[in-house]
PDB file of N, CA and C in Angstrom:
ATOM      1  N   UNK A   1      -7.688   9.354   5.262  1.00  0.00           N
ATOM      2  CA  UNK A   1      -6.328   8.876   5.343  1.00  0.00           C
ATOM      3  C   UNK A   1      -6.373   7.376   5.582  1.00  0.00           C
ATOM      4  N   UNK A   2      -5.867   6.656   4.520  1.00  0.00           N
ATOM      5  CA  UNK A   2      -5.106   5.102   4.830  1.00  0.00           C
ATOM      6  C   UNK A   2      -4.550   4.503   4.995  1.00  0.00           C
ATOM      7  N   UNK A   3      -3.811   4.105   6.188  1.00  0.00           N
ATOM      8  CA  UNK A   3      -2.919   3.347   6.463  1.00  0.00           C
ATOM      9  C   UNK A   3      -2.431   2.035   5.463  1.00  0.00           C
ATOM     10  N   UNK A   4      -1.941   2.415   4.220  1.00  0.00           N
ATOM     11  CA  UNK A   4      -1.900   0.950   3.442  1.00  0.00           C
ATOM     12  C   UNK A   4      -0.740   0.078   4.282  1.00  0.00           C
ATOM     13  N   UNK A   5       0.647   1.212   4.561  1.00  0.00           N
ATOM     14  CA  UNK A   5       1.485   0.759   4.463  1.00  0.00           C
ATOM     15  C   UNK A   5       2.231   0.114   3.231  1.00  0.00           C
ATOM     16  N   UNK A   6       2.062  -0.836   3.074  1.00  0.00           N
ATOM     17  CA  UNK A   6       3.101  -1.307   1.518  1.00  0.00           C
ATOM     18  C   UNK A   6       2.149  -1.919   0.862  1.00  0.00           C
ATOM     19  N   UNK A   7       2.681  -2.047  -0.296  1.00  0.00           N
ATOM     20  CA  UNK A   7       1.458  -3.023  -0.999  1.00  0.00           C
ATOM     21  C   UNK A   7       2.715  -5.028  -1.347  1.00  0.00           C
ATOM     22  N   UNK A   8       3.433  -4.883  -0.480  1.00  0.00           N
ATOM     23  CA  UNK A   8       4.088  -6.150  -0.535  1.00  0.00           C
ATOM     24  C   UNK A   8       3.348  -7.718   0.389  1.00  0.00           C
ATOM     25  N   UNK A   9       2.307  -8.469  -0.126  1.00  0.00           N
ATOM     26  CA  UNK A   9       1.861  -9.489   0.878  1.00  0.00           C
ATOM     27  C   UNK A   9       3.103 -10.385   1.726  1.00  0.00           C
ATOM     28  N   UNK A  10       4.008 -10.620   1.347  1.00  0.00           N
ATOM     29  CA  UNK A  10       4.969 -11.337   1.952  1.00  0.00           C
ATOM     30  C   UNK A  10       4.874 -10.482   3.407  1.00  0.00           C
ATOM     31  N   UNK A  11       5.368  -8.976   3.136  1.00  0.00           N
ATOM     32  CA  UNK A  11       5.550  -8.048   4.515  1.00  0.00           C
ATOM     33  C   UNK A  11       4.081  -8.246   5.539  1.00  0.00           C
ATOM     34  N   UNK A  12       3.146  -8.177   4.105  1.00  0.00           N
ATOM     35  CA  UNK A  12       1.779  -7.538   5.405  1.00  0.00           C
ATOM     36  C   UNK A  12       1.228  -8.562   6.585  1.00  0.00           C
ATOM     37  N   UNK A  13       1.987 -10.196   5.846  1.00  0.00           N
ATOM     38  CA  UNK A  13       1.091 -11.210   6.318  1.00  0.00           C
ATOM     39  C   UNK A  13       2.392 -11.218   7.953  1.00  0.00           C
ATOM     40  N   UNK A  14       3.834 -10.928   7.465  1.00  0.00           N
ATOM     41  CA  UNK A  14       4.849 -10.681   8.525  1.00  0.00           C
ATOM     42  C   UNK A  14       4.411 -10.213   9.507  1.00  0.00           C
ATOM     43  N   UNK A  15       3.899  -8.691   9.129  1.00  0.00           N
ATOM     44  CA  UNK A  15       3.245  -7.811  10.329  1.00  0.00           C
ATOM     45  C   UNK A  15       1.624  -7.925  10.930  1.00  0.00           C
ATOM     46  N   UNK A  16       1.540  -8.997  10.186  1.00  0.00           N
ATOM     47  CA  UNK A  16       0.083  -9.194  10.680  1.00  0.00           C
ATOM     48  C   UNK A  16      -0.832  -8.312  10.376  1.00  0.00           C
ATOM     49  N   UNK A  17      -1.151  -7.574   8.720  1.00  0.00           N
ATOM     50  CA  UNK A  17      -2.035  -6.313   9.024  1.00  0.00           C
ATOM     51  C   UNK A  17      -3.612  -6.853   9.059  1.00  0.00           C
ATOM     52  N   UNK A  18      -3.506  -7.876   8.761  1.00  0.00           N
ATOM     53  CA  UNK A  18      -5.285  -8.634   8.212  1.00  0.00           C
ATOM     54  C   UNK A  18      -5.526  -8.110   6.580  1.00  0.00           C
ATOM     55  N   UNK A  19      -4.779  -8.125   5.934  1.00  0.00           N
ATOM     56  CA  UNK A  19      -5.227  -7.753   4.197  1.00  0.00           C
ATOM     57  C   UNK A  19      -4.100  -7.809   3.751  1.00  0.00           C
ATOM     58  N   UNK A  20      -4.643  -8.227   2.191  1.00  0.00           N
ATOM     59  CA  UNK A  20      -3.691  -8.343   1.589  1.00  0.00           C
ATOM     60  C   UNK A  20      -3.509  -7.326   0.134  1.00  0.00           C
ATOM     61  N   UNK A  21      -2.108  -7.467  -0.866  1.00  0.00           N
ATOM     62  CA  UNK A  21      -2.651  -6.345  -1.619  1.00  0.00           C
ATOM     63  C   UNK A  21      -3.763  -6.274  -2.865  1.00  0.00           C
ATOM     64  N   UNK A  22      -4.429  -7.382  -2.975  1.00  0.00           N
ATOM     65  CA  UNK A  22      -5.476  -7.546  -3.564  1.00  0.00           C
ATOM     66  C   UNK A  22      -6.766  -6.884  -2.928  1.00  0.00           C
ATOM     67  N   UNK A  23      -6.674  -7.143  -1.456  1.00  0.00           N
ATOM     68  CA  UNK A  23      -7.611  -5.969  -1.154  1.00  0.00           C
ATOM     69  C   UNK A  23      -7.305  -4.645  -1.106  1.00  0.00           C
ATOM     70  N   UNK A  24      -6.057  -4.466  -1.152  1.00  0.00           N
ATOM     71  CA  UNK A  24      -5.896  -3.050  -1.314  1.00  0.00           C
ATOM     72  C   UNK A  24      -6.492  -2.319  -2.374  1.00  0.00           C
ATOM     73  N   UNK A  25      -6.171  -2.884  -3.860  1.00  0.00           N
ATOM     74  CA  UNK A  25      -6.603  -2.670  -4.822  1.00  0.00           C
ATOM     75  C   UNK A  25      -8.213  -2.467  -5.111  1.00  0.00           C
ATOM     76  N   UNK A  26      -8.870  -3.875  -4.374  1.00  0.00           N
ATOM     77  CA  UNK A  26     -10.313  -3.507  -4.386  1.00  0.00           C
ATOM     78  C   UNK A  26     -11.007  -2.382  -3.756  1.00  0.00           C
ATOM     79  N   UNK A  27     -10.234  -1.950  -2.369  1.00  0.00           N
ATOM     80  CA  UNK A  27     -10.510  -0.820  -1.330  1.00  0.00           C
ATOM     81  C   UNK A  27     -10.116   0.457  -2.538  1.00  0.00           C
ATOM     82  N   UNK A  28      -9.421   0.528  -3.147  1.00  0.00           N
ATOM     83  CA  UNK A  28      -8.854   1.564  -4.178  1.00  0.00           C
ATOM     84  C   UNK A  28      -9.962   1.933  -5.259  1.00  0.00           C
ATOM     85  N   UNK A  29      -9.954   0.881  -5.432  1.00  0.00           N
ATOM     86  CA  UNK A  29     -11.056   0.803  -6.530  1.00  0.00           C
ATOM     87  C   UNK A  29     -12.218   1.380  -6.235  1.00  0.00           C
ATOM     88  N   UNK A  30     -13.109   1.163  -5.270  1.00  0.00           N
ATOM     89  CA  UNK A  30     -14.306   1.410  -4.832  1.00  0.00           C
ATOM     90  C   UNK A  30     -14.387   2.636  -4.301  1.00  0.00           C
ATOM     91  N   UNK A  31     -13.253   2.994  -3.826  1.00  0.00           N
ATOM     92  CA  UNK A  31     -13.271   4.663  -3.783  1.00  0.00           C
ATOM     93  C   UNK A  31     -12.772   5.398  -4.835  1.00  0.00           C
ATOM     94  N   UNK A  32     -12.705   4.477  -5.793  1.00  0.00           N
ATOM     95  CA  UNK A  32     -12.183   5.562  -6.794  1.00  0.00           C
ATOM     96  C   UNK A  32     -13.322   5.949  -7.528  1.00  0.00           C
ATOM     97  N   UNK A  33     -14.180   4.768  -7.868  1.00  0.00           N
ATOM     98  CA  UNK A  33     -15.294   4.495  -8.155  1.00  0.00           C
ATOM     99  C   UNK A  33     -16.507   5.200  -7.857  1.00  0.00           C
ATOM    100  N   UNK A  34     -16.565   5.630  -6.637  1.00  0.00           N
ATOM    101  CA  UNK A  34     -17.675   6.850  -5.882  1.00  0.00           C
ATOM    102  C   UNK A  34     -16.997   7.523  -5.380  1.00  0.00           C
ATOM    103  N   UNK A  35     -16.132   8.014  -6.265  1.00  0.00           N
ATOM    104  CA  UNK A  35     -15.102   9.540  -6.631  1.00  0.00           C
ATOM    105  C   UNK A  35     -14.892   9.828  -4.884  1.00  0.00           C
ATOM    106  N   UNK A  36     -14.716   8.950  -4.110  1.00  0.00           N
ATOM    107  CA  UNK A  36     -13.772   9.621  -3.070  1.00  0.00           C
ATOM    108  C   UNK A  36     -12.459  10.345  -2.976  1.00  0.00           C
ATOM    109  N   UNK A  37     -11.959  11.514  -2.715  1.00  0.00           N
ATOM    110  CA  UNK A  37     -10.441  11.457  -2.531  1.00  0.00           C
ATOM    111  C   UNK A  37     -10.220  11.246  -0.875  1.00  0.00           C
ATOM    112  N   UNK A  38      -8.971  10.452  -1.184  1.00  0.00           N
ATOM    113  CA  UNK A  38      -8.143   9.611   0.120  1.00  0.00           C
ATOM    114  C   UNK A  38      -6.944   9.973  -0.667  1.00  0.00           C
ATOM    115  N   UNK A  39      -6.169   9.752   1.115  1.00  0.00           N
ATOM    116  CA  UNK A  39      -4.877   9.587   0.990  1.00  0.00           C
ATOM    117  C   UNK A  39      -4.382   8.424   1.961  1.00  0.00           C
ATOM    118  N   UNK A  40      -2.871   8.154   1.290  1.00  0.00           N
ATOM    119  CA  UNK A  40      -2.519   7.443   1.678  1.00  0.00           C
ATOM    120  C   UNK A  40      -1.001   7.249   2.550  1.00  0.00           C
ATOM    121  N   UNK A  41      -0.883   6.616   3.513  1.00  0.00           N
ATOM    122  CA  UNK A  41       0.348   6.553   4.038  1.00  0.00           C
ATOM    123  C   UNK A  41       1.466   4.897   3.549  1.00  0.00           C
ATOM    124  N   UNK A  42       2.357   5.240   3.061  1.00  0.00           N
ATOM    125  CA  UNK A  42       3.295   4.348   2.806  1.00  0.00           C
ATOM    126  C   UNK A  42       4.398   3.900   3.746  1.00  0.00           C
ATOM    127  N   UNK A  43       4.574   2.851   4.534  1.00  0.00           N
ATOM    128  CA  UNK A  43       6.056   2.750   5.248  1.00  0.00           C
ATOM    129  C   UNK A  43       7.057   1.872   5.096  1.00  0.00           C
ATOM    130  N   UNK A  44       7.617   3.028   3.696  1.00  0.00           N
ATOM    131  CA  UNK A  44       8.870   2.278   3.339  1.00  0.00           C
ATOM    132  C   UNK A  44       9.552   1.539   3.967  1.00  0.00           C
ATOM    133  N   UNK A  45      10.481   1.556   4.969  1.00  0.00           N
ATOM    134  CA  UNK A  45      11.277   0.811   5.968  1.00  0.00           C
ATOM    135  C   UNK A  45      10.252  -0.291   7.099  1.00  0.00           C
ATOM    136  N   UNK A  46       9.028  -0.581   5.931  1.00  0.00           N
ATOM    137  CA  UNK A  46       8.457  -1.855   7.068  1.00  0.00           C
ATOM    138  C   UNK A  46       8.936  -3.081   6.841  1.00  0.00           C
ATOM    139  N   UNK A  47       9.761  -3.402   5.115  1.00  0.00           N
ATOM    140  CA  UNK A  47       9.905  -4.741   4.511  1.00  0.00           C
ATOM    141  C   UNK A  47      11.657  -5.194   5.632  1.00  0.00           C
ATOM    142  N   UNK A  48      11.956  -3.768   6.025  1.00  0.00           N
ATOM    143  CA  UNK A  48      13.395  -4.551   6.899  1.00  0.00           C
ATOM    144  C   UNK A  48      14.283  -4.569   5.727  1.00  0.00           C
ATOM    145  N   UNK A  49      15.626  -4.102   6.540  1.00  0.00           N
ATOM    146  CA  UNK A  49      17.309  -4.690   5.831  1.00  0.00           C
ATOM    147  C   UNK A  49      16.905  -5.648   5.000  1.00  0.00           C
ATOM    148  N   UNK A  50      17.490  -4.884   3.845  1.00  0.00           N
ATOM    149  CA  UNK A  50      18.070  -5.434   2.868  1.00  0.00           C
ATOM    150  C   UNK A  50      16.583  -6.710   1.483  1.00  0.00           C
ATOM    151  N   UNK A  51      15.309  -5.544   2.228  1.00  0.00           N
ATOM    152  CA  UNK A  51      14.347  -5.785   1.259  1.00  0.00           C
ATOM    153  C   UNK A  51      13.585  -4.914   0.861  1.00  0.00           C
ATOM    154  N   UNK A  52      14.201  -3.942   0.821  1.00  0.00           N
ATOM    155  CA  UNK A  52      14.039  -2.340   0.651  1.00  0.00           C
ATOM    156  C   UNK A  52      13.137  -2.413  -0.662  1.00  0.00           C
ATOM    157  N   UNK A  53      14.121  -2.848  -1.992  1.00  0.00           N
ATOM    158  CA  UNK A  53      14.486  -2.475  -3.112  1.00  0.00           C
ATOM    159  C   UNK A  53      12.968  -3.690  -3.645  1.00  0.00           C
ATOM    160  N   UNK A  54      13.087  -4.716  -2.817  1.00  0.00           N
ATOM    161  CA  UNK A  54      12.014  -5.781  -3.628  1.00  0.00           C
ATOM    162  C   UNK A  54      10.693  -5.315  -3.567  1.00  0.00           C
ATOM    163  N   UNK A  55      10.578  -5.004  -2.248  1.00  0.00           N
ATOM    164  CA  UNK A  55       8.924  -4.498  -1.382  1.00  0.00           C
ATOM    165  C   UNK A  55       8.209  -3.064  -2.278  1.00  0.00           C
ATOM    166  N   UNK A  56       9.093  -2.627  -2.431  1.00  0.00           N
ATOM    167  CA  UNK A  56       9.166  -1.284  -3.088  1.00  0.00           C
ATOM    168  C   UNK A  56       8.761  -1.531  -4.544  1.00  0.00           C
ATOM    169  N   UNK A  57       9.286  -2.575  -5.153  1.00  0.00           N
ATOM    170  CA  UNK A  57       8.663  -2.981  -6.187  1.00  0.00           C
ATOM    171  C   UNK A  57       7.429  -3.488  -6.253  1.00  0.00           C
ATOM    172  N   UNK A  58       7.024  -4.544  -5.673  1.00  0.00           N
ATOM    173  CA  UNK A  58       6.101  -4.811  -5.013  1.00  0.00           C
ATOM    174  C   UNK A  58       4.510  -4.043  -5.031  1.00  0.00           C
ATOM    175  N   UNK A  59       5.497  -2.939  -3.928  1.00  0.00           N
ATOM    176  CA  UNK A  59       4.513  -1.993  -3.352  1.00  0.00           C
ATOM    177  C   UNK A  59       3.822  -1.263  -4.736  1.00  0.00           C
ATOM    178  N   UNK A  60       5.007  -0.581  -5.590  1.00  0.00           N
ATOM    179  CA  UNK A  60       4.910   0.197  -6.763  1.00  0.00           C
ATOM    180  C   UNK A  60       3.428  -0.393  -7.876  1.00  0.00           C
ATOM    181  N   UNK A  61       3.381  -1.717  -7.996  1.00  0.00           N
ATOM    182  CA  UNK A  61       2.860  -2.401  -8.309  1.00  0.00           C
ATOM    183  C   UNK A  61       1.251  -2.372  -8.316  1.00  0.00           C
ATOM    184  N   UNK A  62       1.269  -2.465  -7.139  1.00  0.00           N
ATOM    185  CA  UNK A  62      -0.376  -2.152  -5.759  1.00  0.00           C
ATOM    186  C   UNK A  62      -0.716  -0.770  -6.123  1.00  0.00           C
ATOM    187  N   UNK A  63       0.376   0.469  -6.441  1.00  0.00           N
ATOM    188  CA  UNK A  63      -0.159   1.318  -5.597  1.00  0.00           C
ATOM    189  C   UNK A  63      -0.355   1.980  -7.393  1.00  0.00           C
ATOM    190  N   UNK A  64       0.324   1.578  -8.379  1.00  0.00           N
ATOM    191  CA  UNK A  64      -0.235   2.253  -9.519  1.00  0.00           C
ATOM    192  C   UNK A  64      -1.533   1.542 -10.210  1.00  0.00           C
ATOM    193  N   UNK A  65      -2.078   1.097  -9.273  1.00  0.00           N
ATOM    194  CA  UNK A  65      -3.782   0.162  -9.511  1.00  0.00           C
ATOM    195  C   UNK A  65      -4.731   1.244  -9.044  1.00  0.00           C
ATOM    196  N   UNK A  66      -4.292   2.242  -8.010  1.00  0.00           N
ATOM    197  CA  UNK A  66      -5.341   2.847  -7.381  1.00  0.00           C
ATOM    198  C   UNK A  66      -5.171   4.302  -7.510  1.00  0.00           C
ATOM    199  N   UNK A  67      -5.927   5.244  -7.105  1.00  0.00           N
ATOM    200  CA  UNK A  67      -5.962   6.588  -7.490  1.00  0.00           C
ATOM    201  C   UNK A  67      -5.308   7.458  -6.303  1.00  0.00           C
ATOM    202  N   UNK A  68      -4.843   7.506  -5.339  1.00  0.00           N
ATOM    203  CA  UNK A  68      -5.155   8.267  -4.071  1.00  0.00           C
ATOM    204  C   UNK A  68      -4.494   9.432  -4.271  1.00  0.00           C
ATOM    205  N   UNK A  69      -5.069  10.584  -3.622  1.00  0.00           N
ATOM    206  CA  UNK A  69      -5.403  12.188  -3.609  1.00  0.00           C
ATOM    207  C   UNK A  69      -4.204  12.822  -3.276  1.00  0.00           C
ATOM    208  N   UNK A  70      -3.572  12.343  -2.380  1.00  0.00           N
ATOM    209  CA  UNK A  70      -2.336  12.204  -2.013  1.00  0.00           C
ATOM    210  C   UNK A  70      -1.254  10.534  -1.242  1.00  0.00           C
ATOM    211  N   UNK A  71      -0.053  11.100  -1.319  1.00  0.00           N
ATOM    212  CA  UNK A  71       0.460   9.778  -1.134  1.00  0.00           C
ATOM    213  C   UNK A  71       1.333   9.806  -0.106  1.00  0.00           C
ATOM    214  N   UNK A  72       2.103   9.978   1.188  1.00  0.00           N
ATOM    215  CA  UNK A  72       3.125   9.698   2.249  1.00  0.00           C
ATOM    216  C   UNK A  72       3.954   9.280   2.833  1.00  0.00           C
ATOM    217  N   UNK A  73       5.021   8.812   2.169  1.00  0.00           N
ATOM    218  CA  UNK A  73       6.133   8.472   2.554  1.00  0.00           C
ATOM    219  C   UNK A  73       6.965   8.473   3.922  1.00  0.00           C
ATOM    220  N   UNK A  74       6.783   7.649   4.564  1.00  0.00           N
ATOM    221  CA  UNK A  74       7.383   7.285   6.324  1.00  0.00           C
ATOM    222  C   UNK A  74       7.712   6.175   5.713  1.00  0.00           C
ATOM    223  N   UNK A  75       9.514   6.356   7.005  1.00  0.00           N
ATOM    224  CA  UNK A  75      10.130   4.872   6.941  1.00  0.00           C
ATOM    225  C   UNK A  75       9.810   4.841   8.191  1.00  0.00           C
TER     226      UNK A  75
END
């Protein structure tokens, strides 16, 4: 299980996660690569009022780069 959270850098660098979504993608990659399955957790409601709709795009972006086994939706 991975905590991506979003794949929006504007948000991650906000919340301070230490990565950005370029590493997400590479972390994706490399397990996709030596056929790991992972899953992943998403938290919609991290980008805040009224940046729902951008982050989400964003995120959408990041997250159809990588394979994961399953996917989790928390706001």
């Amino acid at each position: 299980m991975i905590g991506i959270e979003l794949g929006d850098d504007e948000v991650l660098s906000f919340v301070n996660k230490g990565y950005t979504s370029k590493d997400i993608i590479e972390a994706g990659h490399k397990m996709d690569e030596a056929g790991m399955t992972y899953r992943m957790i998403y938290l919609g409601g991290l980008a805040g009022k009224g940046k729902l709709v951008e982050s989400a795009k964003r995120s959408a972006e990041v997250f159809n780069q990588i394979h994961p086994y399953y996917m989790m939706l928390t706001n």
